[in-house]
Protein backbone atom coordinates (compact mmCIF):
# COMPACT_ATOMS: atom_id res chain seq x y z
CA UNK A 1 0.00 0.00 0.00
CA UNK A 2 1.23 3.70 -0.88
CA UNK A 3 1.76 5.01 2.52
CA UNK A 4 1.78 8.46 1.22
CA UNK A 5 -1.39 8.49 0.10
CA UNK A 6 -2.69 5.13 1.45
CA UNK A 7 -3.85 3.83 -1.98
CA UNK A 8 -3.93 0.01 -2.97
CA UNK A 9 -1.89 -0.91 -6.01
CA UNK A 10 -3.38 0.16 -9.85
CA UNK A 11 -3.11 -3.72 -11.04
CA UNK A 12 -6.60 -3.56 -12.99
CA UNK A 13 -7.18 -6.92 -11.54
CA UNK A 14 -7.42 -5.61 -8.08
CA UNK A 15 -9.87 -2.75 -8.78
CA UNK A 16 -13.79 -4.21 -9.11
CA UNK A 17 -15.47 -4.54 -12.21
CA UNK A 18 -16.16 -1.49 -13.54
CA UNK A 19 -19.23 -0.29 -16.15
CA UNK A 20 -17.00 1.28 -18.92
CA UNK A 21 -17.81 4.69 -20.06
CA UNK A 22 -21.39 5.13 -21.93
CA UNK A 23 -19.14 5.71 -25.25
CA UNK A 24 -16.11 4.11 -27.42
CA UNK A 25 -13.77 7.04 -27.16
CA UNK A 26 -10.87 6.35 -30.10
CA UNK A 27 -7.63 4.71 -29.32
CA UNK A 28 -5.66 7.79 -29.62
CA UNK A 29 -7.81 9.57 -26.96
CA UNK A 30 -6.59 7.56 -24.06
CA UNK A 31 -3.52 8.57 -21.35
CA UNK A 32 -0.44 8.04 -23.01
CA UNK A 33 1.52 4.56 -21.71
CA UNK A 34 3.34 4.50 -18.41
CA UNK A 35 6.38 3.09 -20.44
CA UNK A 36 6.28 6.06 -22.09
CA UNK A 37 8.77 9.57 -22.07
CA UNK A 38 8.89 9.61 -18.45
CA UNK A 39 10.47 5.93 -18.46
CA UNK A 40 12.47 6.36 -21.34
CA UNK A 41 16.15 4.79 -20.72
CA UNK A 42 19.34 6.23 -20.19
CA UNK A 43 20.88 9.56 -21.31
CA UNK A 44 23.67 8.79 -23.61
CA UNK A 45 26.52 11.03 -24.68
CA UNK A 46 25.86 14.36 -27.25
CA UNK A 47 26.84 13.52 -30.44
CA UNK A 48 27.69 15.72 -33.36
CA UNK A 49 24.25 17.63 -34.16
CA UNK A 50 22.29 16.70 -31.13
CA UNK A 51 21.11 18.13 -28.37
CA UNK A 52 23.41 17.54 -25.12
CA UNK A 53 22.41 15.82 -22.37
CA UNK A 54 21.15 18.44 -20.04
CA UNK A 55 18.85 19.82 -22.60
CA UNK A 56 17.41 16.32 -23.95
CA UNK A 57 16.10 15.70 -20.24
CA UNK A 58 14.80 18.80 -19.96
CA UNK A 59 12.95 18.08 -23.17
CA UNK A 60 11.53 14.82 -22.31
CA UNK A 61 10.49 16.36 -18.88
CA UNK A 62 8.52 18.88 -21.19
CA UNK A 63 7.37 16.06 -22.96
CA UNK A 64 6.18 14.51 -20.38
CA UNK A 65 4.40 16.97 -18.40
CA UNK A 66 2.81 17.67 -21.65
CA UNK A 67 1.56 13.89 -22.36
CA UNK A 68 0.11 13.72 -19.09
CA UNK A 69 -1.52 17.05 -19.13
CA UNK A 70 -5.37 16.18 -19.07
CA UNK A 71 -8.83 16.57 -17.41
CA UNK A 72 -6.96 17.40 -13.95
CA UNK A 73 -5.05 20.35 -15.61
CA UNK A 74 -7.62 21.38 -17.47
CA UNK A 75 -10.61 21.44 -14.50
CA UNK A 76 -7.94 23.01 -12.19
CA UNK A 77 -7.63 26.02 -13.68
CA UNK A 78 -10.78 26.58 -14.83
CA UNK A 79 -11.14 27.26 -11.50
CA UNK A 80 -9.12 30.23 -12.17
CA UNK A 81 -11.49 32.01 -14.25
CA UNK A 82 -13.04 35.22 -14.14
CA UNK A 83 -14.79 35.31 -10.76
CA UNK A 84 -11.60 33.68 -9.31
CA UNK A 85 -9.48 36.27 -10.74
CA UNK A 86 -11.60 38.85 -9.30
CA UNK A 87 -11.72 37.24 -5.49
CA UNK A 88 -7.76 36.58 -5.92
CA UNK A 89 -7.35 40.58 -6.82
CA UNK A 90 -9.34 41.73 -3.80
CA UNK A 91 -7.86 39.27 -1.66
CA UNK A 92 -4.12 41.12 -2.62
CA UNK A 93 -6.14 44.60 -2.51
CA UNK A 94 -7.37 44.27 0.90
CA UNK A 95 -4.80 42.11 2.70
CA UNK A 96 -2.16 42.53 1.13
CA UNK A 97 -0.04 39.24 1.57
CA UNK A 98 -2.07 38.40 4.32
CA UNK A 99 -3.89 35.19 2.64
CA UNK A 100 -1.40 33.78 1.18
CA UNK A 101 -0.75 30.79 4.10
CA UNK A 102 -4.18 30.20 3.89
CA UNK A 103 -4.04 29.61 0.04
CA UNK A 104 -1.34 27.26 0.98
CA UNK A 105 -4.30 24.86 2.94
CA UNK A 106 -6.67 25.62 -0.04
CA UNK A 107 -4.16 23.97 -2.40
CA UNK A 108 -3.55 20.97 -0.11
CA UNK A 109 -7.12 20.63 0.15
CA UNK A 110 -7.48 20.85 -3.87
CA UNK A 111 -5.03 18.05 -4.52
CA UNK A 112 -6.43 15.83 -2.45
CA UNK A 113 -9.80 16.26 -3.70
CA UNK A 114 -9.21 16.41 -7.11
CA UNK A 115 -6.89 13.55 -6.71
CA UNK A 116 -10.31 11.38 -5.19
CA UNK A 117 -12.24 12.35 -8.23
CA UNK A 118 -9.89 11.21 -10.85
CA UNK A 119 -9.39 8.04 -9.19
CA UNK A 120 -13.14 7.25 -9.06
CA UNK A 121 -13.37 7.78 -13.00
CA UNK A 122 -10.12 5.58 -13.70
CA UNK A 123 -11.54 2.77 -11.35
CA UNK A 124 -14.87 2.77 -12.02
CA UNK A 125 -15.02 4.03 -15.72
CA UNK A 126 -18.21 6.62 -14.37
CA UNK A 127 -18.48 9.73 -13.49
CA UNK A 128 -19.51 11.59 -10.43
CA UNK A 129 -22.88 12.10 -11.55
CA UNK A 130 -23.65 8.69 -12.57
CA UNK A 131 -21.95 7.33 -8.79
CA UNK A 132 -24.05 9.52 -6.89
CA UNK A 133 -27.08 8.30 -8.67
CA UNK A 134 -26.40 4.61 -8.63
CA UNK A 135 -25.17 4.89 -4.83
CA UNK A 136 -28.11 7.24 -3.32
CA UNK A 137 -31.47 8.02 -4.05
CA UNK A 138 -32.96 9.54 -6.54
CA UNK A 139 -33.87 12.74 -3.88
CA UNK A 140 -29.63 12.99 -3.20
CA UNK A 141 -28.75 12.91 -6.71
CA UNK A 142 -31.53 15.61 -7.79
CA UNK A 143 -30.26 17.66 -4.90
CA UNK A 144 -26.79 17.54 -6.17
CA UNK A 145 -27.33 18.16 -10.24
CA UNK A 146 -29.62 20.38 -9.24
CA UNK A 147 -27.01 22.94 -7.09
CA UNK A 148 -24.22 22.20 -9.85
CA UNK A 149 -26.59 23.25 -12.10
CA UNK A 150 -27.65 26.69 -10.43
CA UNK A 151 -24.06 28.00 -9.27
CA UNK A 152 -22.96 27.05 -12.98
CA UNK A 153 -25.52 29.17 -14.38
CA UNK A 154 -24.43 32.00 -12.48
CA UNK A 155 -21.00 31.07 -13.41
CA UNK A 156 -21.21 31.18 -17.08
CA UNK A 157 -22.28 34.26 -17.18
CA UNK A 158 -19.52 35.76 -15.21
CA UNK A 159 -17.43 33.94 -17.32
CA UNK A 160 -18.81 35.73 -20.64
CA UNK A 161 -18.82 39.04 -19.00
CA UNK A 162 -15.12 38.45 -18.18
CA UNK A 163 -14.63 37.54 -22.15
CA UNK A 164 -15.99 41.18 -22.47
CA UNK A 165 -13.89 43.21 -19.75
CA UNK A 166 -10.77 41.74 -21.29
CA UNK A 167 -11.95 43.25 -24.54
CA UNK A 168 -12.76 46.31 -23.12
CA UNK A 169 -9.58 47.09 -21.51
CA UNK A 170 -8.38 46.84 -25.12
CA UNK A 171 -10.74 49.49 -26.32
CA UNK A 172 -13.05 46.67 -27.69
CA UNK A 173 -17.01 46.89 -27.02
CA UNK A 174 -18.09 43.30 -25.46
CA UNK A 175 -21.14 43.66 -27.79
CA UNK A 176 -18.52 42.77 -30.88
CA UNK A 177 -16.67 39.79 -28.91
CA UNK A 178 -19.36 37.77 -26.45
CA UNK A 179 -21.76 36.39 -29.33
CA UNK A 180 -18.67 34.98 -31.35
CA UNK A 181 -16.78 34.36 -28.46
CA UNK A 182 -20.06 32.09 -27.92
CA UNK A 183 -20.26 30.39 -31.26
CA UNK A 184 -17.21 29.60 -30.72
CA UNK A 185 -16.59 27.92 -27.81
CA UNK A 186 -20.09 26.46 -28.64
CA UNK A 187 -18.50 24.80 -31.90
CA UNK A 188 -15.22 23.46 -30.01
CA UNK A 189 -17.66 20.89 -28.18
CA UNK A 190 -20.08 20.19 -30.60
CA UNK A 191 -17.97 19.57 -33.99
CA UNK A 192 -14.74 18.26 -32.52
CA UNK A 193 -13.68 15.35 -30.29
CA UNK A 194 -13.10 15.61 -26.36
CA UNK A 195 -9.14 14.86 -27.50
CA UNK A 196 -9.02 17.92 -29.88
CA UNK A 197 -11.14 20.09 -27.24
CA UNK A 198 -9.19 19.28 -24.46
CA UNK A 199 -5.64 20.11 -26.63
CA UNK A 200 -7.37 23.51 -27.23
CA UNK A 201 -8.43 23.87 -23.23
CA UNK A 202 -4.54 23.14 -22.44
CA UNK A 203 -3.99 25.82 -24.94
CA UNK A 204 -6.01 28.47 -23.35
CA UNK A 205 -4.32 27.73 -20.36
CA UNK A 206 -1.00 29.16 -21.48
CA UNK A 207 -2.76 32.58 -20.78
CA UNK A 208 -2.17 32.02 -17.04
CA UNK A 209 1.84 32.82 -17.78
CA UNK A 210 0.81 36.11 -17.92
CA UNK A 211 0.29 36.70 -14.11
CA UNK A 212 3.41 35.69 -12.77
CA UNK A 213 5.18 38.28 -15.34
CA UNK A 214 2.24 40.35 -14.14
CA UNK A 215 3.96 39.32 -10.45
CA UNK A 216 7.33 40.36 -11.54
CA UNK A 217 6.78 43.47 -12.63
CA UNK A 218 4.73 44.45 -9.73
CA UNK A 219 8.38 44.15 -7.54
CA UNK A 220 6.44 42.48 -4.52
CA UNK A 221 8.54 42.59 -0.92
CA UNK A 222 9.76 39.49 -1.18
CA UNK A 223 10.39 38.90 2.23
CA UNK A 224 7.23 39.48 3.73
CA UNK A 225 6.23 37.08 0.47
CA UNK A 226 7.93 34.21 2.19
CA UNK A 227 7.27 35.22 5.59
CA UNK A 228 3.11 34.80 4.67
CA UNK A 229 3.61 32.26 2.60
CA UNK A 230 5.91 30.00 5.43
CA UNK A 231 4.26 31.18 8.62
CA UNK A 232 1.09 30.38 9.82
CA UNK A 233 -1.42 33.27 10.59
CA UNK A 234 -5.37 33.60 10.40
CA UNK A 235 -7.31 37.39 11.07
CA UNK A 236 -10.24 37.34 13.26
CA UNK A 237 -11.90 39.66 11.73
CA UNK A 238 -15.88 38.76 10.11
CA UNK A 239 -14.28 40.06 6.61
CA UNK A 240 -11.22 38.01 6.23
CA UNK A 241 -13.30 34.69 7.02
CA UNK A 242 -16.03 35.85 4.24
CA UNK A 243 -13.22 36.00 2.03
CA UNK A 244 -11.24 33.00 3.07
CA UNK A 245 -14.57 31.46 2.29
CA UNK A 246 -14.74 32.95 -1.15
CA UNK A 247 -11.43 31.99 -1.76
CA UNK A 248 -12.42 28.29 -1.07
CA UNK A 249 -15.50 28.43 -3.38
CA UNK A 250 -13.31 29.72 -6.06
CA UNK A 251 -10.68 27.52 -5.50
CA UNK A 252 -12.11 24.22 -4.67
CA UNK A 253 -15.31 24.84 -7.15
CA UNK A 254 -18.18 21.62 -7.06
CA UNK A 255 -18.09 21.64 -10.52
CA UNK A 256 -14.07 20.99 -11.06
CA UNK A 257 -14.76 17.34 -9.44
CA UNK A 258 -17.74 16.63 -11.91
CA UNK A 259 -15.49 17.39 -14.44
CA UNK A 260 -12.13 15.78 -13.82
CA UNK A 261 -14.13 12.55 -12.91
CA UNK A 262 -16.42 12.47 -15.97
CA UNK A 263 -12.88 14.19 -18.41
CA UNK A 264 -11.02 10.95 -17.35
CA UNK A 265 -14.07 8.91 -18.28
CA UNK A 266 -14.26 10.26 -21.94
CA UNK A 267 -10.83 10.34 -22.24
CA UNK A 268 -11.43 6.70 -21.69
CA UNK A 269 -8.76 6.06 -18.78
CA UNK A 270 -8.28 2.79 -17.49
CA UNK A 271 -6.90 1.64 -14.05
CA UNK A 272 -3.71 1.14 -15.65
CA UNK A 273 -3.71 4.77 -16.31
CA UNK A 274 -4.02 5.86 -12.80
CA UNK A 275 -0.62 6.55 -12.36
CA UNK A 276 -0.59 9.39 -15.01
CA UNK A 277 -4.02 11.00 -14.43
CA UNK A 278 -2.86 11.31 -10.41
CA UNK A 279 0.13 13.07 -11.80
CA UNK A 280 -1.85 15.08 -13.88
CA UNK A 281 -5.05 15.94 -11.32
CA UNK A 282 -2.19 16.74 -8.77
CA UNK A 283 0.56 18.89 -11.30
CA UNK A 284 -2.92 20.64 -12.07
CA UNK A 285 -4.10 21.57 -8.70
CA UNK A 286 -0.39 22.63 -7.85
CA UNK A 287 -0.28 24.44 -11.08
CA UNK A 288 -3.65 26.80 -10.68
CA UNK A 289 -2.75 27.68 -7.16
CA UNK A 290 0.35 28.86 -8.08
CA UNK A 291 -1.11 31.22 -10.61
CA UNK A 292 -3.84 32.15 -7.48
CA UNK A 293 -0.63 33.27 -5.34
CA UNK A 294 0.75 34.90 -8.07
CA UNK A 295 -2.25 36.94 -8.57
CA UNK A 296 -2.56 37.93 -4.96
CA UNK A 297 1.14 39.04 -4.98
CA UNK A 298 0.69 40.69 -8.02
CA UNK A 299 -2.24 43.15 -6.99
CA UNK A 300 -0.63 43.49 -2.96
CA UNK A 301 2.51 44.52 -4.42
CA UNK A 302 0.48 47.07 -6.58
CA UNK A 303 -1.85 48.64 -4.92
CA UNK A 304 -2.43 46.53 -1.35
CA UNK A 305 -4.38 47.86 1.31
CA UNK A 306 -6.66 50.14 -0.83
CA UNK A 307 -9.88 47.80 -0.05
CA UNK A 308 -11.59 45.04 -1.91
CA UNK A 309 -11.89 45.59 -5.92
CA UNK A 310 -14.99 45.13 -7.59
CA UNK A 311 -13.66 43.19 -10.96
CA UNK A 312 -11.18 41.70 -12.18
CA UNK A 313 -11.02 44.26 -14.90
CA UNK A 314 -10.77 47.12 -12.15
CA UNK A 315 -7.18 45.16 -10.57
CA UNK A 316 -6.07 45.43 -14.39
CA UNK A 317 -6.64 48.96 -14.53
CA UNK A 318 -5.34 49.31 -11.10
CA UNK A 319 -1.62 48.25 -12.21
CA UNK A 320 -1.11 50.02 -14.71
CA UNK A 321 0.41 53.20 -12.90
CA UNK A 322 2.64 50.78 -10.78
CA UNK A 323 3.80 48.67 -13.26
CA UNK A 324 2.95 50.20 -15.97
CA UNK A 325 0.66 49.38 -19.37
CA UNK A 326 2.37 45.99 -20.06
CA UNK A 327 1.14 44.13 -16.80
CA UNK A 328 -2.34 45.90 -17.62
CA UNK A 329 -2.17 44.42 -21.03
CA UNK A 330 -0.93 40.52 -19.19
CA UNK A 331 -3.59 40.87 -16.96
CA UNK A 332 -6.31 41.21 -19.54
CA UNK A 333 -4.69 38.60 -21.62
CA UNK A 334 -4.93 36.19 -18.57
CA UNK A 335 -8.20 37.79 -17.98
CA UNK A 336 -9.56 36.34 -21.47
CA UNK A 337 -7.54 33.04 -21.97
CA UNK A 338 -9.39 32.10 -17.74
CA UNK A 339 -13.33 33.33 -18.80
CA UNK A 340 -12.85 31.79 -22.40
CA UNK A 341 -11.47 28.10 -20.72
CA UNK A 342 -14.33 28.17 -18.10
CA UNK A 343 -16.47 29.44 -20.97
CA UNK A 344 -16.38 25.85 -21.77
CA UNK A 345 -15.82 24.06 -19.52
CA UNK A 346 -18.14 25.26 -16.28
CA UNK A 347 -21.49 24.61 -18.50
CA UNK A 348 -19.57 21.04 -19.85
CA UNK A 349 -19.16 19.69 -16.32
CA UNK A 350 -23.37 20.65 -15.62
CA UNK A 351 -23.63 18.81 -18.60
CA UNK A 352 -21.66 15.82 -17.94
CA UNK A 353 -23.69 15.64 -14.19
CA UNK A 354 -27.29 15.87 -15.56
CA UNK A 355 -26.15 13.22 -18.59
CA UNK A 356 -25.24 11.10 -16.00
CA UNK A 357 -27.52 11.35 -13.11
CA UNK A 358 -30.19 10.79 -16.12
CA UNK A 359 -28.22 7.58 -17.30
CA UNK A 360 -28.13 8.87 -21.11
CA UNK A 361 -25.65 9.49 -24.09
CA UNK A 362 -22.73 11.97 -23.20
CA UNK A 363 -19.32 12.50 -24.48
CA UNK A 364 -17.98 15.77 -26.39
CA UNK A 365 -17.05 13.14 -29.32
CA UNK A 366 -20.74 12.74 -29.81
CA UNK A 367 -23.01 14.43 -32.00
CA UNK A 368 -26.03 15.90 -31.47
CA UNK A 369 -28.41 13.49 -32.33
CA UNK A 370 -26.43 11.23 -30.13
CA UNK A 371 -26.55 13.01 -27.21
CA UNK A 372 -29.36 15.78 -27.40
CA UNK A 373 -29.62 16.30 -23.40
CA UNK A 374 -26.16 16.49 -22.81
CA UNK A 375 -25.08 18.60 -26.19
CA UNK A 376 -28.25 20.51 -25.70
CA UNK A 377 -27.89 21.25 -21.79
CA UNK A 378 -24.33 22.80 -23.34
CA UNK A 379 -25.60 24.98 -26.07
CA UNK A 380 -28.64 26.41 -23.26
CA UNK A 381 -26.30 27.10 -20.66
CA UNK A 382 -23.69 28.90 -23.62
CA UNK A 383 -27.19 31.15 -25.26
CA UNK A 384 -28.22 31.89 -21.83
CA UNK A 385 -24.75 32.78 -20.75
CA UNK A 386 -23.56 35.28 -23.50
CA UNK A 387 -27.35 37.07 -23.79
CA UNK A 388 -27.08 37.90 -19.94
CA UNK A 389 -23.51 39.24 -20.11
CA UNK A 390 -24.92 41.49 -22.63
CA UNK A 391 -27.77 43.22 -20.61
CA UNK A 392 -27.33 45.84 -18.12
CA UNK A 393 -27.02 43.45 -15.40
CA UNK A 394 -25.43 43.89 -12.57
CA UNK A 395 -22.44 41.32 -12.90
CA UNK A 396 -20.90 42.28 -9.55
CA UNK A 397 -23.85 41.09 -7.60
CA UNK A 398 -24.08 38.07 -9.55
CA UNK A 399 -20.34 37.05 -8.69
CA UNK A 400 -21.03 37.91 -5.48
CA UNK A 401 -24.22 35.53 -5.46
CA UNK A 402 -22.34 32.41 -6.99
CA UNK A 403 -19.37 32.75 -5.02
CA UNK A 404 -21.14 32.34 -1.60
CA UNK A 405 -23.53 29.38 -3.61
CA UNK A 406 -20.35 27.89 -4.69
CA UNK A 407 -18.83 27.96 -1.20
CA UNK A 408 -22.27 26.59 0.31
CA UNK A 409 -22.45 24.11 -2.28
CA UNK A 410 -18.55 22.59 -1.95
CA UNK A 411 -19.61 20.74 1.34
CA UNK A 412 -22.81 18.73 -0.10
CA UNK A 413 -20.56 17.80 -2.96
CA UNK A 414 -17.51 16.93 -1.11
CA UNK A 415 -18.97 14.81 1.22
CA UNK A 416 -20.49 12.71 -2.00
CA UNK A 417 -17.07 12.27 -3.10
CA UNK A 418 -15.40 11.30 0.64
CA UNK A 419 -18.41 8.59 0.93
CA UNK A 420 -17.54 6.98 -2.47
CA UNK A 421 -14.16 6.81 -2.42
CA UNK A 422 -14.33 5.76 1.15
CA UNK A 423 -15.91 2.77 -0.41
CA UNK A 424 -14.50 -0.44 -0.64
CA UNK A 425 -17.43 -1.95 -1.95
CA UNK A 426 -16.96 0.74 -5.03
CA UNK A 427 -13.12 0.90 -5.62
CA UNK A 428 -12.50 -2.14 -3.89
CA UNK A 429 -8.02 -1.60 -3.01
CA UNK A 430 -7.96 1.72 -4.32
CA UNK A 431 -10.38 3.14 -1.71
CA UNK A 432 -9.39 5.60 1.04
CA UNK A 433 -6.79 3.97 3.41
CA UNK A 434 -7.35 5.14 7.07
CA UNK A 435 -4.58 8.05 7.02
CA UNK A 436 -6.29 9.23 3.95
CA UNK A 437 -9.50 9.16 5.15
CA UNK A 438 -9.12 10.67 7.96
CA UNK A 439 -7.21 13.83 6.28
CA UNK A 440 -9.82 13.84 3.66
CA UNK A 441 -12.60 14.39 6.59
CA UNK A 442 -10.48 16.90 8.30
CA UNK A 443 -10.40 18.85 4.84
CA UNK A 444 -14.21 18.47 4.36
CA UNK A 445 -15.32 19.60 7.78
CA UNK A 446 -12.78 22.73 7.49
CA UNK A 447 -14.73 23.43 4.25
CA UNK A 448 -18.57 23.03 5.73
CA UNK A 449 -17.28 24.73 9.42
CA UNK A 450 -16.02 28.19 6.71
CA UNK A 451 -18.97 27.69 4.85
CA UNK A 452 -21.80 27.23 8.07
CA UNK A 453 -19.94 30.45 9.43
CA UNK A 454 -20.96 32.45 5.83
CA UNK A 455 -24.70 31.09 5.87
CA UNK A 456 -25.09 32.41 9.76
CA UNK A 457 -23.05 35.54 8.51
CA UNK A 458 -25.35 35.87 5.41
CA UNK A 459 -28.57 35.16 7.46
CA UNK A 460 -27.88 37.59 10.12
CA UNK A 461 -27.11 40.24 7.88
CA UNK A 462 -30.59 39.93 6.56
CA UNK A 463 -31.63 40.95 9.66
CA UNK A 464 -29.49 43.94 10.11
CA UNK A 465 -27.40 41.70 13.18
CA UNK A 466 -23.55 41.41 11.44
């Protein structure tokens, strides 16, 4: 048994029979082999016209990172989308460095979830969706698509009005960008294959390079950068732990398990795979809180301790006289590469859930005769998305809205996942071990306790009492 992680072995014949996925994804879709880059044999010496040796590893590290660069990655930082920018910015605004240790428990917490829900799709061959509904009642699983499906909502619309702030800090109107911005991330799903979408999510997720330049150029203190980041500190103060919250439901969204689970089921993973999809569901996590801290630094180096910002698009703006018009310019290319990645794939993982919960056709290699509820769930929540971005709404409120759902909604979906993969019956030797579990639980009672303290927050500021 791994005693890092207190998992069983991968051998396929250990895990239970598993349902494979509702579709035949092609060969070419699935993880790459484990005897792959990242096993290749020993460096030999330069010869005349190659690389040397120092270079070809770095090359096949590349490689590899690239090859098993998936669903993980790719629901990670989605998570860093427009909303998230925004919470990240005020966080950096208001606090300065002041959240950065507790982004350092948020991204322990992240691996090991999103670690959980890639191993139930590469042992079971099902997503989360389709677990929930075969393991609780019908009541549980409507309960659970149903609050996925209403803090998405909310989501993609953020998402779209993000795609327009980015243009608009380029002198763009976001009435000339959001409705083909739409028909096209519409088109990535339904005319191309979940392998050709996905290479074009990991693509959109270069953006995110902008924000450590973005870091860089903001010349943070980096002493009291280590000094937050090293040693532990909390402020008791009613604001800090609404935002610690928020930072959690941006961080650790529900819909970022839905998708890594049912992403490794399309992708068609196996078992054997499990090795390279842990890689990849951890590298990712690791990866989008990175670009979270970065962010933070960025905008406390800049302008910390002027208050919380209202949009993501207002930290841009903030920079520039600090660092001038080129970490403007980075932060509304990040800005657009986030909202256009969780353009796609916030309303696929609602689509994925409700496909499964209802037992029916869905994978992004399908067509639309195939798989009319889950292609047409998709092109709803997209038309719905882009034609509220473009009305006077007030987007602020509505970011403010999903964030708290999100963070109320993390617990009832987290607690689904410890229960299944605390399941032996389910995953048979690849379910929780006991030091596992019991971190697991501690991270999923930390999450409900933040998010009980926001709903009695919330409540009694109905009532004029906080």
């Amino acid at each position: 048994m791994n005693a890092r992680t207190g998992l069983g072995p991968t051998d396929p014949a250990a895990a239970p029979t598993a349902a494979g996925p509702t579709t035949a994804p092609r060969s070419s879709d699935h993880f790459p082999s484990q005897t792959g880059p990242s096993a290749a044999g020993p460096v030999t010496g330069a010869g005349p016209g190659r690389p040397a040796p120092a270079r070809r590893r770095g090359l096949r590290r590349i490689a590899a990172v690239a090859m098993i660069a998936g669903p993980g990655l790719v629901a990670a930082n989605a998570g860093n989308d427009a909303a998230g920018i925004a919470t990240y910015a005020s966080a950096g605004s208001q606090y300065t460095y002041g959240t950065l240790f507790f982004m350092v428990l948020v991204t322990v917490a992240l691996v090991m979830v999103q670690e959980m829900a890639v191993r139930l799709g590469a042992h079971t061959g099902k997503g989360l969706g389709a677990l929930i509904r075969e393991q609780f009642s019908l009541r549980l699983t409507a309960l659970a698509v149903g609050c996925l499906l209403l803090a998405n909502t909310g989501l993609v619309v953020s998402e779209f009005a993000g795609i327009g702030a980015a243009f608009e800090l380029l002198g763009i109107p976001k009435w000339a960008v959001v409705p083909p911005a739409a028909v096209l991330l519409w088109a990535l799903v339904l005319f191309g294959s979940y392998r050709w979408a996905e290479r074009i999510f990991l693509v959109m997720s270069l953006a995110f390079f902008s924000y450590p330049i973005a870091m860089v150029l903001g010349h943070p203190h980096w002493g009291e950068v280590g000094r937050n980041l090293a040693v532990p500190h909390m402020q008791p103060s009613s604001d800090f732990v609404l935002l610690a919250v928020a930072l959690i439901g941006t961080t650790v969204s529900p819909y970022m398990q839905f998708y890594a689970a049912a992403g490794v089921v399309d992708r068609g993973a196996k078992p054997e795979d499990y090795r390279l999809i842990r890689a990849d569901a951890v590298l990712g996590a690791v990866f989008a809180c990175v670009i979270s801290l970065t962010i933070i630094i960025a905008t406390a180096a800049a302008i910390g301790g002027t208050g919380p910002l209202q949009s993501a698009s207002e930290a841009a703006r903030a920079l520039e006289p600090v660092a001038g018009p080129g970490a403007e310019l980075l932060f509304a290319f990040g800005l657009l590469g986030a909202s256009a990645l969780a353009g796609a794939v916030v309303p696929l993982s609602a689509s994925y859930a409700i496909g499964e919960a209802a037992g029916v056709e869905r994978s992004v290699s399908r067509r639309f005769r195939d798989a009319p509820l889950f292609l047409g769930v998709f092109t709803a929540q997209i038309a719905l998305g882009a034609i509220v971005a473009l009305t006077p709404v007030d987007v602020i409120q509505l970011l403010i809205g999903t964030q708290v759902l999100q963070g109320l909604i993390s617990p009832i979906v987290l607690v689904y996942l410890l229960v299944l993969t605390n399941r032996r019956s389910l995953l048979g030797a690849a379910a929780n071990g006991p030091r596992y579990r019991i971190a697991a639980t501690a991270v999923v009672v930390g999450v409900a306790l933040m998010s009980t303290v926001l709903l009695v927050q919330t409540v009694l500021g109905w009532f004029g009492l906080a």
